[in-house]
PDB file of N, CA and C in Angstrom:
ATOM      1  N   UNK A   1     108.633  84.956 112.859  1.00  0.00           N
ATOM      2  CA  UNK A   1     107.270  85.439 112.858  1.00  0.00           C
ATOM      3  C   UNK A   1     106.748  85.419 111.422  1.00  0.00           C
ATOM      4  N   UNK A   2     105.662  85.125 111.652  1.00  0.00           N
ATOM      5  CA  UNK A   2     104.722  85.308 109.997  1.00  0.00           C
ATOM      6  C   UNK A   2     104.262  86.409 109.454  1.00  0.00           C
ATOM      7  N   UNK A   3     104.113  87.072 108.880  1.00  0.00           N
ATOM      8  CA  UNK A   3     103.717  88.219 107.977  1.00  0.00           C
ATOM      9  C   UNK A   3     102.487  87.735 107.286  1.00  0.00           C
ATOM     10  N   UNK A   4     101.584  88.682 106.562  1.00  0.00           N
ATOM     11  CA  UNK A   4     101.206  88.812 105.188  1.00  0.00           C
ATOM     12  C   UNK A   4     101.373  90.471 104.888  1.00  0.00           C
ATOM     13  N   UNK A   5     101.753  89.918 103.747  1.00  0.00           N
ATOM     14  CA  UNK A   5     101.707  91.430 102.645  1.00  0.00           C
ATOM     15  C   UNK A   5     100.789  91.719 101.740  1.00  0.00           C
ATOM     16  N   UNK A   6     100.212  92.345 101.323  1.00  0.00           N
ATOM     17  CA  UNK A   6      99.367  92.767 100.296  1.00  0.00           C
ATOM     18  C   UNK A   6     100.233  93.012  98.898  1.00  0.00           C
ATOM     19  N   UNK A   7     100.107  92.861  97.954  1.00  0.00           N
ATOM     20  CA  UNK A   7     101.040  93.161  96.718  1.00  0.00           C
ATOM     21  C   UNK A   7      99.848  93.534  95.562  1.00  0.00           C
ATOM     22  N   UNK A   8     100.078  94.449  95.324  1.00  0.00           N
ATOM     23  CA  UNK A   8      99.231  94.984  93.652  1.00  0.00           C
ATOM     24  C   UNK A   8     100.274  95.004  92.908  1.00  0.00           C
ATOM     25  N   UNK A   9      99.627  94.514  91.516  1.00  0.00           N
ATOM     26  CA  UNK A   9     100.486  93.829  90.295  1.00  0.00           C
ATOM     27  C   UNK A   9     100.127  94.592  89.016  1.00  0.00           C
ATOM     28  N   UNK A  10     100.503  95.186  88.271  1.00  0.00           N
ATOM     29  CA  UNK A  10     100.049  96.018  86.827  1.00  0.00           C
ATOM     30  C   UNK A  10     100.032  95.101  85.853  1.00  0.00           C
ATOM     31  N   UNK A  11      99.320  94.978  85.095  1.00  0.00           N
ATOM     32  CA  UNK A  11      99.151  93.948  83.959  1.00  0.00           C
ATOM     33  C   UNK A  11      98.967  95.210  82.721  1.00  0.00           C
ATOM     34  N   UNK A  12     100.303  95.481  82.097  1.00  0.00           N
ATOM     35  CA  UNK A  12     100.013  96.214  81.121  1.00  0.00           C
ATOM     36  C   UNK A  12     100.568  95.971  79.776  1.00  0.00           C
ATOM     37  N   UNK A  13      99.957  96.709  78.347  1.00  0.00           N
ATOM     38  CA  UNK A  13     100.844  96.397  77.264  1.00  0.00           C
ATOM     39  C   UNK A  13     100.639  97.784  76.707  1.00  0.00           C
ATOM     40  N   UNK A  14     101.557  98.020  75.572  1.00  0.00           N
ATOM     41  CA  UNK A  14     101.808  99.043  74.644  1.00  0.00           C
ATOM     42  C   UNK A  14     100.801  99.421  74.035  1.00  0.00           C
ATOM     43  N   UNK A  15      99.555  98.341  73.839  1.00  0.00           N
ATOM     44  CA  UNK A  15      98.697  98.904  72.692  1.00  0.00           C
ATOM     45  C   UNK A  15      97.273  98.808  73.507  1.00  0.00           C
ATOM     46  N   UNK A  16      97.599  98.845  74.830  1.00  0.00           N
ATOM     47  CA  UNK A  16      96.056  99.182  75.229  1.00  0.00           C
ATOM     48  C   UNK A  16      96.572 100.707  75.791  1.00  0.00           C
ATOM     49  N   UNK A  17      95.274 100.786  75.668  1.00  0.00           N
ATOM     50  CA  UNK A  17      94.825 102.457  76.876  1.00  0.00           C
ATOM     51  C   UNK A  17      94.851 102.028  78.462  1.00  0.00           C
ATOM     52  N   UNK A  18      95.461 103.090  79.278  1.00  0.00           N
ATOM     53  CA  UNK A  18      95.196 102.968  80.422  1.00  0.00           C
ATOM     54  C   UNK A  18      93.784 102.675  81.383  1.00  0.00           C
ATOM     55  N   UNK A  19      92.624 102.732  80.618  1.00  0.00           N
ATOM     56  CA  UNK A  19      91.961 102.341  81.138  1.00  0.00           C
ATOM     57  C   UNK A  19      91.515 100.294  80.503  1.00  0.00           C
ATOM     58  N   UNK A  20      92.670 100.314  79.982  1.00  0.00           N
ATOM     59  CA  UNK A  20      92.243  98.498  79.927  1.00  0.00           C
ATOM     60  C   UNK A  20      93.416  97.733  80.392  1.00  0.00           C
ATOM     61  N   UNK A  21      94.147  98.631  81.406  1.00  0.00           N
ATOM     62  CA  UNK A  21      95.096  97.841  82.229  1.00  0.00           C
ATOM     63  C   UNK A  21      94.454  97.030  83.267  1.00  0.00           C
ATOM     64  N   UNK A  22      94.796  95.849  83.588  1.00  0.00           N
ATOM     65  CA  UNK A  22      94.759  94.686  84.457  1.00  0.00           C
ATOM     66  C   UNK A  22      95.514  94.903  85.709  1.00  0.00           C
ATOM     67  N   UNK A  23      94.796  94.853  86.816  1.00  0.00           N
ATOM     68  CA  UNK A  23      95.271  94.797  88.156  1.00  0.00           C
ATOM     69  C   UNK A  23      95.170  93.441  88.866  1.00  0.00           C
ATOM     70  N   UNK A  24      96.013  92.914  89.482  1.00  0.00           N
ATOM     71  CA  UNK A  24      96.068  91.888  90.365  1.00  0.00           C
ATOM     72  C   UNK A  24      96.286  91.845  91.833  1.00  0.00           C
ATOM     73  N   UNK A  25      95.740  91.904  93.031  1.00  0.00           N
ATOM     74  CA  UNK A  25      95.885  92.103  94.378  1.00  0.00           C
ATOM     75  C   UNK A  25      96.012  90.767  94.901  1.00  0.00           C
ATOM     76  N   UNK A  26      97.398  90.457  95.475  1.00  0.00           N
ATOM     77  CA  UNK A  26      97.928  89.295  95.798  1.00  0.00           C
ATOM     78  C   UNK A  26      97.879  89.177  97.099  1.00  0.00           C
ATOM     79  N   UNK A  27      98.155  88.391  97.894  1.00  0.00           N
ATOM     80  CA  UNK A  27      98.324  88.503  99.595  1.00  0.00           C
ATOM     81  C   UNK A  27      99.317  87.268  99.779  1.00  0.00           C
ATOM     82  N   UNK A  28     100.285  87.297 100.548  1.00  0.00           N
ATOM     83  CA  UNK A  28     101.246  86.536 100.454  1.00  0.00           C
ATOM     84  C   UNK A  28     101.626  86.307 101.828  1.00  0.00           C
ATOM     85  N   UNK A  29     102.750  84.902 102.185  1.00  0.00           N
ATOM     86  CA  UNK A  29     102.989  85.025 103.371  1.00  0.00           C
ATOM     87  C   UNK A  29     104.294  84.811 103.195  1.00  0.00           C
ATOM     88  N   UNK A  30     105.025  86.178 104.501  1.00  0.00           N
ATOM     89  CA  UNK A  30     106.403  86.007 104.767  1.00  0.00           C
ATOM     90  C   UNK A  30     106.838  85.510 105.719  1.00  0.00           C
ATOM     91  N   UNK A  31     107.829  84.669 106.052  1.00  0.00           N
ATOM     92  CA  UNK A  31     108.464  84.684 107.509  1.00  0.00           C
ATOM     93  C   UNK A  31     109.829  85.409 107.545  1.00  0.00           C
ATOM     94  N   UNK A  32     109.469  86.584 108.527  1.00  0.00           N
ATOM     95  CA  UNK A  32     110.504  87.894 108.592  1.00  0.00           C
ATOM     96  C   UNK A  32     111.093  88.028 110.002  1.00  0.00           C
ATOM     97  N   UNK A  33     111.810  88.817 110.690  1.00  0.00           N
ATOM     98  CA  UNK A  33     112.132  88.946 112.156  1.00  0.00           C
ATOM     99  C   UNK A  33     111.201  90.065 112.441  1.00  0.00           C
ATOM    100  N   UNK A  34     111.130  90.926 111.843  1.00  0.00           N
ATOM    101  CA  UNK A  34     110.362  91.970 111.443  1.00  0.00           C
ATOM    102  C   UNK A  34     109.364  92.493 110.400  1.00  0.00           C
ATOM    103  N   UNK A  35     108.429  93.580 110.950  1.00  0.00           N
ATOM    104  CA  UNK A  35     107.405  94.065 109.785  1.00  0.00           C
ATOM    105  C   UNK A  35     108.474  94.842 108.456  1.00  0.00           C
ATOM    106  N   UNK A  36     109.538  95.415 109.050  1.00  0.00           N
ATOM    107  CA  UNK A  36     110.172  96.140 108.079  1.00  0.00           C
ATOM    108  C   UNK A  36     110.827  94.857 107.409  1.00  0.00           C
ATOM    109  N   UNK A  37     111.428  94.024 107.420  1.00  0.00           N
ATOM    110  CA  UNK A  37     112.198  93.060 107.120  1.00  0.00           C
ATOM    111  C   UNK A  37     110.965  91.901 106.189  1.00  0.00           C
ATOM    112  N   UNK A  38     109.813  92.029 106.867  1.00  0.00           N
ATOM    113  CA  UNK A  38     108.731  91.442 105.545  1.00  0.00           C
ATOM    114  C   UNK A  38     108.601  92.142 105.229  1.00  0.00           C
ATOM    115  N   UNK A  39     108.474  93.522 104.481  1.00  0.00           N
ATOM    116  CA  UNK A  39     108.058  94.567 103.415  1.00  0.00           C
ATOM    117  C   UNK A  39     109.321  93.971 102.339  1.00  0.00           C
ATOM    118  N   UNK A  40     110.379  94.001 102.830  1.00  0.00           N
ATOM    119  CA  UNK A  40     111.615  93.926 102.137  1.00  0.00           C
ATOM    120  C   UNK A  40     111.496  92.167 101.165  1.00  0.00           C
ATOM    121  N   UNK A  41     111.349  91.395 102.018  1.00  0.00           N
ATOM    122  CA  UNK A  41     110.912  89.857 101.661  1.00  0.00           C
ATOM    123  C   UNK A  41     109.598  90.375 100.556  1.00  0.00           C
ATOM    124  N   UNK A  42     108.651  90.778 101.240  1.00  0.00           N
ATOM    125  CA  UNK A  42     106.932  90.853  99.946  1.00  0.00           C
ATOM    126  C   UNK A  42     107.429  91.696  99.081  1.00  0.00           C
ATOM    127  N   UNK A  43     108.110  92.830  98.781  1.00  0.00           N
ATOM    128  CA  UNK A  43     108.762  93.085  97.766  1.00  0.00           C
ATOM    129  C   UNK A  43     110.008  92.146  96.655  1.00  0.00           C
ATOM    130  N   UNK A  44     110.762  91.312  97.402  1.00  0.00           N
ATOM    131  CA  UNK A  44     111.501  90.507  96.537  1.00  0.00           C
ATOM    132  C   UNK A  44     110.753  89.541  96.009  1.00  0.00           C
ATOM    133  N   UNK A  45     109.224  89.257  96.597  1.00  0.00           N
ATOM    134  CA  UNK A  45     108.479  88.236  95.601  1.00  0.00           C
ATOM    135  C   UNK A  45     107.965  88.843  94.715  1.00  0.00           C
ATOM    136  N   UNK A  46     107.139  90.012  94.896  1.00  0.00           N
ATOM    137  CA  UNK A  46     106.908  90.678  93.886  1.00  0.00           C
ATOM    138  C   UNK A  46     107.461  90.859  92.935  1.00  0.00           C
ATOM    139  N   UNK A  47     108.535  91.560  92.921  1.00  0.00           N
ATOM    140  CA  UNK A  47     110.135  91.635  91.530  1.00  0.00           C
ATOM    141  C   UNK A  47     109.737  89.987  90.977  1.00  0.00           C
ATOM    142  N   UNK A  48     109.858  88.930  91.886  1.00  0.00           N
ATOM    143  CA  UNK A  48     109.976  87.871  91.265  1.00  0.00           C
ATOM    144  C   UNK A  48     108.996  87.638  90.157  1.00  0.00           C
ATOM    145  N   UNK A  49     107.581  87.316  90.626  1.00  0.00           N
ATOM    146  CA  UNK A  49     106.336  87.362  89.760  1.00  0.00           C
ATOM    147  C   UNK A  49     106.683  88.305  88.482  1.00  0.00           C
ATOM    148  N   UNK A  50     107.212  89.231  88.808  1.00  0.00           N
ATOM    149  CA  UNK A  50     107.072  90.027  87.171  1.00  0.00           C
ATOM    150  C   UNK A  50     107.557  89.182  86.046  1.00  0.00           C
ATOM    151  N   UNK A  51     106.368  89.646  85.058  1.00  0.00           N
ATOM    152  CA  UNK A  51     106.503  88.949  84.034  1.00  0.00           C
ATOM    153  C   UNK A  51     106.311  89.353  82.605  1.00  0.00           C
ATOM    154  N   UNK A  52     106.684  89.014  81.549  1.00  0.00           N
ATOM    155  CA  UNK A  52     106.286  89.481  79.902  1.00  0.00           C
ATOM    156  C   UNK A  52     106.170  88.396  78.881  1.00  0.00           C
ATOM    157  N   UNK A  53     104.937  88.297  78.553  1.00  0.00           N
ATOM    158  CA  UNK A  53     105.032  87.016  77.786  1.00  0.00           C
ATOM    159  C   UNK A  53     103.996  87.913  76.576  1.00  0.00           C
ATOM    160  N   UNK A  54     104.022  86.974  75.621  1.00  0.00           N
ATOM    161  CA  UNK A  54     102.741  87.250  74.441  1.00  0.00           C
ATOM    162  C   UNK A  54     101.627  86.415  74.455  1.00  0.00           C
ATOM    163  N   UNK A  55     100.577  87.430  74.475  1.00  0.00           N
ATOM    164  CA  UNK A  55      99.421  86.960  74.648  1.00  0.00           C
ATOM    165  C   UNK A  55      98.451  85.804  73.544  1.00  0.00           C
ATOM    166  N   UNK A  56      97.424  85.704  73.822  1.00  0.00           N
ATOM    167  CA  UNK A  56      96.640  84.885  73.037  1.00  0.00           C
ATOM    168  C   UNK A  56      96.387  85.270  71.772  1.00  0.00           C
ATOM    169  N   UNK A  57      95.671  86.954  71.536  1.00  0.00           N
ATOM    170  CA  UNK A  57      95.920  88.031  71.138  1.00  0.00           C
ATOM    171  C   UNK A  57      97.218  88.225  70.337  1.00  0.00           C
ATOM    172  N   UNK A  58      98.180  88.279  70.582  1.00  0.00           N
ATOM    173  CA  UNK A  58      99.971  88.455  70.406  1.00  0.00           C
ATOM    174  C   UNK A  58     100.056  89.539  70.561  1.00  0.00           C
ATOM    175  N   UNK A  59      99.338  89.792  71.853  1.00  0.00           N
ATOM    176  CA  UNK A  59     100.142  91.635  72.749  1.00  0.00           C
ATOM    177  C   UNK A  59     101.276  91.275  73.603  1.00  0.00           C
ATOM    178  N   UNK A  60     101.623  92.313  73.225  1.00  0.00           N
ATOM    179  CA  UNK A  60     102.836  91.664  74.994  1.00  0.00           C
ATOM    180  C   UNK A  60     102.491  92.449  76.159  1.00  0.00           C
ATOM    181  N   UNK A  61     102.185  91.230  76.554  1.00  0.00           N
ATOM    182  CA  UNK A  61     101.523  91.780  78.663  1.00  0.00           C
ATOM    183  C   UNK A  61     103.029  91.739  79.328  1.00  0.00           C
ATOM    184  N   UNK A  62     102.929  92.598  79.827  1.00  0.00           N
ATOM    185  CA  UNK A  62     103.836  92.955  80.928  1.00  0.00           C
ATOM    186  C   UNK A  62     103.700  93.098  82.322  1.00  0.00           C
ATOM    187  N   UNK A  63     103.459  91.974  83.348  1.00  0.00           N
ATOM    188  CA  UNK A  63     103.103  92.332  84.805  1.00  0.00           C
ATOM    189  C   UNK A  63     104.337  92.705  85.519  1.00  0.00           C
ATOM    190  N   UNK A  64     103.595  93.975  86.259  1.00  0.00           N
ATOM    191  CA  UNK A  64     104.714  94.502  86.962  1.00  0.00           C
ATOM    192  C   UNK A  64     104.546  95.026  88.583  1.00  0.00           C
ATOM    193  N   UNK A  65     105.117  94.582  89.398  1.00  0.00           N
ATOM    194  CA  UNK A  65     104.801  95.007  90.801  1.00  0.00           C
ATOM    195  C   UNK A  65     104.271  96.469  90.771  1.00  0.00           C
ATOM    196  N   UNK A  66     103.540  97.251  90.931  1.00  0.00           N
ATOM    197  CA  UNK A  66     103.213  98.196  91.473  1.00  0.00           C
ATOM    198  C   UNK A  66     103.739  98.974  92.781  1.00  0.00           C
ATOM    199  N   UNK A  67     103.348  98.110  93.704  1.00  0.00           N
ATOM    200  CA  UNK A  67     103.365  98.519  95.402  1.00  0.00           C
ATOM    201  C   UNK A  67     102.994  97.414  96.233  1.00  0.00           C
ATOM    202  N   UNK A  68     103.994  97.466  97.099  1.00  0.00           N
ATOM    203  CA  UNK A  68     103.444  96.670  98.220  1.00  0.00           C
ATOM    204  C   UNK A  68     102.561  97.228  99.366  1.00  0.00           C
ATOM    205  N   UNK A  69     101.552  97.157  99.732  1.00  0.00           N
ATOM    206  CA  UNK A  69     100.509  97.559 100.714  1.00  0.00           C
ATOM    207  C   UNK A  69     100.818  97.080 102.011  1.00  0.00           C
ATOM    208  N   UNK A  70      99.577  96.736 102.452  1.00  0.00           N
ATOM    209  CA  UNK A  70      99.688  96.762 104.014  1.00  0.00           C
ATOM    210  C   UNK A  70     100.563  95.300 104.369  1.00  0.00           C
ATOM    211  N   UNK A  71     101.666  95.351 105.422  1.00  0.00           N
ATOM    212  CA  UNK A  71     102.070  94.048 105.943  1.00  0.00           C
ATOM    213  C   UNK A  71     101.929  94.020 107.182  1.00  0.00           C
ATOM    214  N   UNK A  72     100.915  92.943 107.561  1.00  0.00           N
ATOM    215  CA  UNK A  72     100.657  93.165 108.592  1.00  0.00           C
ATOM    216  C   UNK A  72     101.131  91.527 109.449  1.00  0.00           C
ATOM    217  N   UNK A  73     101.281  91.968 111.110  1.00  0.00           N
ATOM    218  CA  UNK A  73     102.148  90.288 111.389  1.00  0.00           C
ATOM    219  C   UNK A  73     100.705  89.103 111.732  1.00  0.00           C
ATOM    220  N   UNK A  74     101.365  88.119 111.710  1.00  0.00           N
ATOM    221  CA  UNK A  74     100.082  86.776 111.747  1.00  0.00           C
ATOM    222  C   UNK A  74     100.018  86.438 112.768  1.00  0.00           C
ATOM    223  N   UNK A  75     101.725  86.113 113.335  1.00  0.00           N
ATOM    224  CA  UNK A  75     102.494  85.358 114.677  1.00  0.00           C
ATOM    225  C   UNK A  75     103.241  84.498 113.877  1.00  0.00           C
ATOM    226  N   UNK A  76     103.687  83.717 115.215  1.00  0.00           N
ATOM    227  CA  UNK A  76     104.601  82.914 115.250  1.00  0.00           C
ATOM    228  C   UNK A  76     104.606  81.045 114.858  1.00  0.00           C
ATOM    229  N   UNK A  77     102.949  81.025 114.429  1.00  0.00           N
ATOM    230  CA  UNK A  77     102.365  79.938 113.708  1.00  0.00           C
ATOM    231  C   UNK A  77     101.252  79.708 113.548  1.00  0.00           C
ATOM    232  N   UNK A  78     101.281  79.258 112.025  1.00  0.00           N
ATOM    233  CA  UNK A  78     100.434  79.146 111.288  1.00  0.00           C
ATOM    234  C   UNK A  78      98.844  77.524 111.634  1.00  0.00           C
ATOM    235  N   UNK A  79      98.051  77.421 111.399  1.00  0.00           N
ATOM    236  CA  UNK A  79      97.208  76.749 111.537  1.00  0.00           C
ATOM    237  C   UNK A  79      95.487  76.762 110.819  1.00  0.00           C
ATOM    238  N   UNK A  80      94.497  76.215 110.675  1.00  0.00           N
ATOM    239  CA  UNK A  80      93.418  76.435 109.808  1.00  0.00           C
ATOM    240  C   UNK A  80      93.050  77.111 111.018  1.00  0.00           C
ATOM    241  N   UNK A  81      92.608  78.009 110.059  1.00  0.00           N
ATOM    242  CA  UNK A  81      91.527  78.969 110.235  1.00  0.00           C
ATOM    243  C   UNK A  81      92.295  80.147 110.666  1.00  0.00           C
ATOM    244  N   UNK A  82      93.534  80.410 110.568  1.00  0.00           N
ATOM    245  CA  UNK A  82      94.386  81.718 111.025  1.00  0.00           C
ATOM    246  C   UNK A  82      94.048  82.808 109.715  1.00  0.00           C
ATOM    247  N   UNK A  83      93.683  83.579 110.334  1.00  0.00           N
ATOM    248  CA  UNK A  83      93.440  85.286 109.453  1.00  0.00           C
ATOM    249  C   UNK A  83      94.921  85.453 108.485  1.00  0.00           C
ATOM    250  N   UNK A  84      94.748  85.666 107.516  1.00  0.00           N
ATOM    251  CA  UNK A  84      95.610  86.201 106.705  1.00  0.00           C
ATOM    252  C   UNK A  84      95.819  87.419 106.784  1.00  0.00           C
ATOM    253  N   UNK A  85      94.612  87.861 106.384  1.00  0.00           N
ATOM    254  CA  UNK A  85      94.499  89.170 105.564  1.00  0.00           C
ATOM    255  C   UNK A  85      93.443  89.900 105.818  1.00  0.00           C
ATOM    256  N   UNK A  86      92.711  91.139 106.482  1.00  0.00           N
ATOM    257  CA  UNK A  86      91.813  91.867 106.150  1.00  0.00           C
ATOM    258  C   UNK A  86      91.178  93.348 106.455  1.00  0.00           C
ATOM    259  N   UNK A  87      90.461  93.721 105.583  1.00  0.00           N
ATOM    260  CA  UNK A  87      90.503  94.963 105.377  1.00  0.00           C
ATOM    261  C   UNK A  87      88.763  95.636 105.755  1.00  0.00           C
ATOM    262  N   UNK A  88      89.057  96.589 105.571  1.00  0.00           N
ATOM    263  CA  UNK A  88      87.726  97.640 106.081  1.00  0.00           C
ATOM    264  C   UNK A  88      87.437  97.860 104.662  1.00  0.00           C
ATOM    265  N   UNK A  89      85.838  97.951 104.240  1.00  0.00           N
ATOM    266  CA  UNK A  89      85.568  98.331 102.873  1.00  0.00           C
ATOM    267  C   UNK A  89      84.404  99.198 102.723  1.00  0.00           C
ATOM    268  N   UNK A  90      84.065 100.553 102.157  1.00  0.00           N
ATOM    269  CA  UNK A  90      83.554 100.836 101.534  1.00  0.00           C
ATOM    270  C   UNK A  90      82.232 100.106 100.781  1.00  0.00           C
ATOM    271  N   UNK A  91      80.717 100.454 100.705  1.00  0.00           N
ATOM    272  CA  UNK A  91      79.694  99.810  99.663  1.00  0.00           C
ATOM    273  C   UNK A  91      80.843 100.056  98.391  1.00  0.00           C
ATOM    274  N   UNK A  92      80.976 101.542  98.053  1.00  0.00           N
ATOM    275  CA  UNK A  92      81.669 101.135  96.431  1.00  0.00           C
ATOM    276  C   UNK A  92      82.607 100.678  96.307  1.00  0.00           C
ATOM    277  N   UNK A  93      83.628  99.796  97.047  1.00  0.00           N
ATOM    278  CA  UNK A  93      84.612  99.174  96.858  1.00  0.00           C
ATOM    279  C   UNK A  93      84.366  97.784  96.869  1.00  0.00           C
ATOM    280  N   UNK A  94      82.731  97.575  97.711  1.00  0.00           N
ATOM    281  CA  UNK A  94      82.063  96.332  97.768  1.00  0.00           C
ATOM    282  C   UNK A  94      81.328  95.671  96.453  1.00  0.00           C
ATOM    283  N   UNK A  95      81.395  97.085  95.556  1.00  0.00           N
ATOM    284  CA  UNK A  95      80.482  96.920  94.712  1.00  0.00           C
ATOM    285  C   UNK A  95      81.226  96.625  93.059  1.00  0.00           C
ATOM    286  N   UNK A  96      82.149  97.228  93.257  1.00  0.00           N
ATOM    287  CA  UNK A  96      83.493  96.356  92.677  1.00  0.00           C
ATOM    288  C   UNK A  96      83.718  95.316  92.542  1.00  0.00           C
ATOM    289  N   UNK A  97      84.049  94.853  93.847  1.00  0.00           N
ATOM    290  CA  UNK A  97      84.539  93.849  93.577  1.00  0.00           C
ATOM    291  C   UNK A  97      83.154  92.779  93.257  1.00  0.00           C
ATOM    292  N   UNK A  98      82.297  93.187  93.689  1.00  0.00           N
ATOM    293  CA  UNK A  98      80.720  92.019  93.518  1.00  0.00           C
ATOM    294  C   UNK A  98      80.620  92.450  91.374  1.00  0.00           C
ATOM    295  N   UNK A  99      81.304  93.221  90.835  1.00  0.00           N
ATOM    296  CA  UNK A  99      81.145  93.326  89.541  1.00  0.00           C
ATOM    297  C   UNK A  99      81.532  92.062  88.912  1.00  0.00           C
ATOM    298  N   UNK A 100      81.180  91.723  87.842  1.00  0.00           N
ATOM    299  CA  UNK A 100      81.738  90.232  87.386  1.00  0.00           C
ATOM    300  C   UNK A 100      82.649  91.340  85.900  1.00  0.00           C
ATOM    301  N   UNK A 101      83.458  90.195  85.747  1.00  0.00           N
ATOM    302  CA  UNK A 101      84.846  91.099  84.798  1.00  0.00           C
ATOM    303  C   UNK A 101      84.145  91.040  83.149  1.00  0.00           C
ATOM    304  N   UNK A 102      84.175  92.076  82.421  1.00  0.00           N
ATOM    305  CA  UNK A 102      83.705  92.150  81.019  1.00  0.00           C
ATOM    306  C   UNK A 102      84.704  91.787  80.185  1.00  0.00           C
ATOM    307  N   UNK A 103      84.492  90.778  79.399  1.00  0.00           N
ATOM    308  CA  UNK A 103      85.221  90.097  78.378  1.00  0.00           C
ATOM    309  C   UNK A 103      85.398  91.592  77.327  1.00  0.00           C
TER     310      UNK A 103
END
């Protein structure tokens, strides 16, 4: 069976403030026997993705799994136009994301 997972990612370094940490919301697909058994899979990709490199800047970013969110199942095959992923939203969560990112 197919999965997707939701994965939030921390993008942080030593010399910013918590409010100039970087978030990343990933959506991924597992093939699991189970929903518990893809949490376990969307978590080992996550670990994987983590990362630390030096920046452009020369900070060192550090991405780091956070949490895995909702996994929810797809079926048993994949094809265009199959739903991944989706969620119920809020105007201010709409309004977020319609923000464009400040350099």
């Amino acid at each position: 069976m197919w999965y997707s997972a939701y994965l939030l990612m921390k993008g942080n370094s030593p010399t910013r403030s918590p409010a100039e940490v970087l978030w990343e919301e990933s959506i991924v697909l597992v093939q699991a026997e189970s929903e518990d058994d893809a949490a376990v899979k969307a978590r080992a990709v996550g670990k994987a993705a983590e990362t630390e490199y030096i920046s452009a800047t020369e900070e060192t970013i550090r991405w780091a799994l956070e949490r895995i969110g909702c996994v929810s199942e797809i079926g048993p095959t994949i094809s265009t136009g199959t739903e991944v992923f989706s969620r119920f939203l809020r105007s201010s969560e709409v309004e977020s994301l319609l923000k464009k990112f400040e350099d």
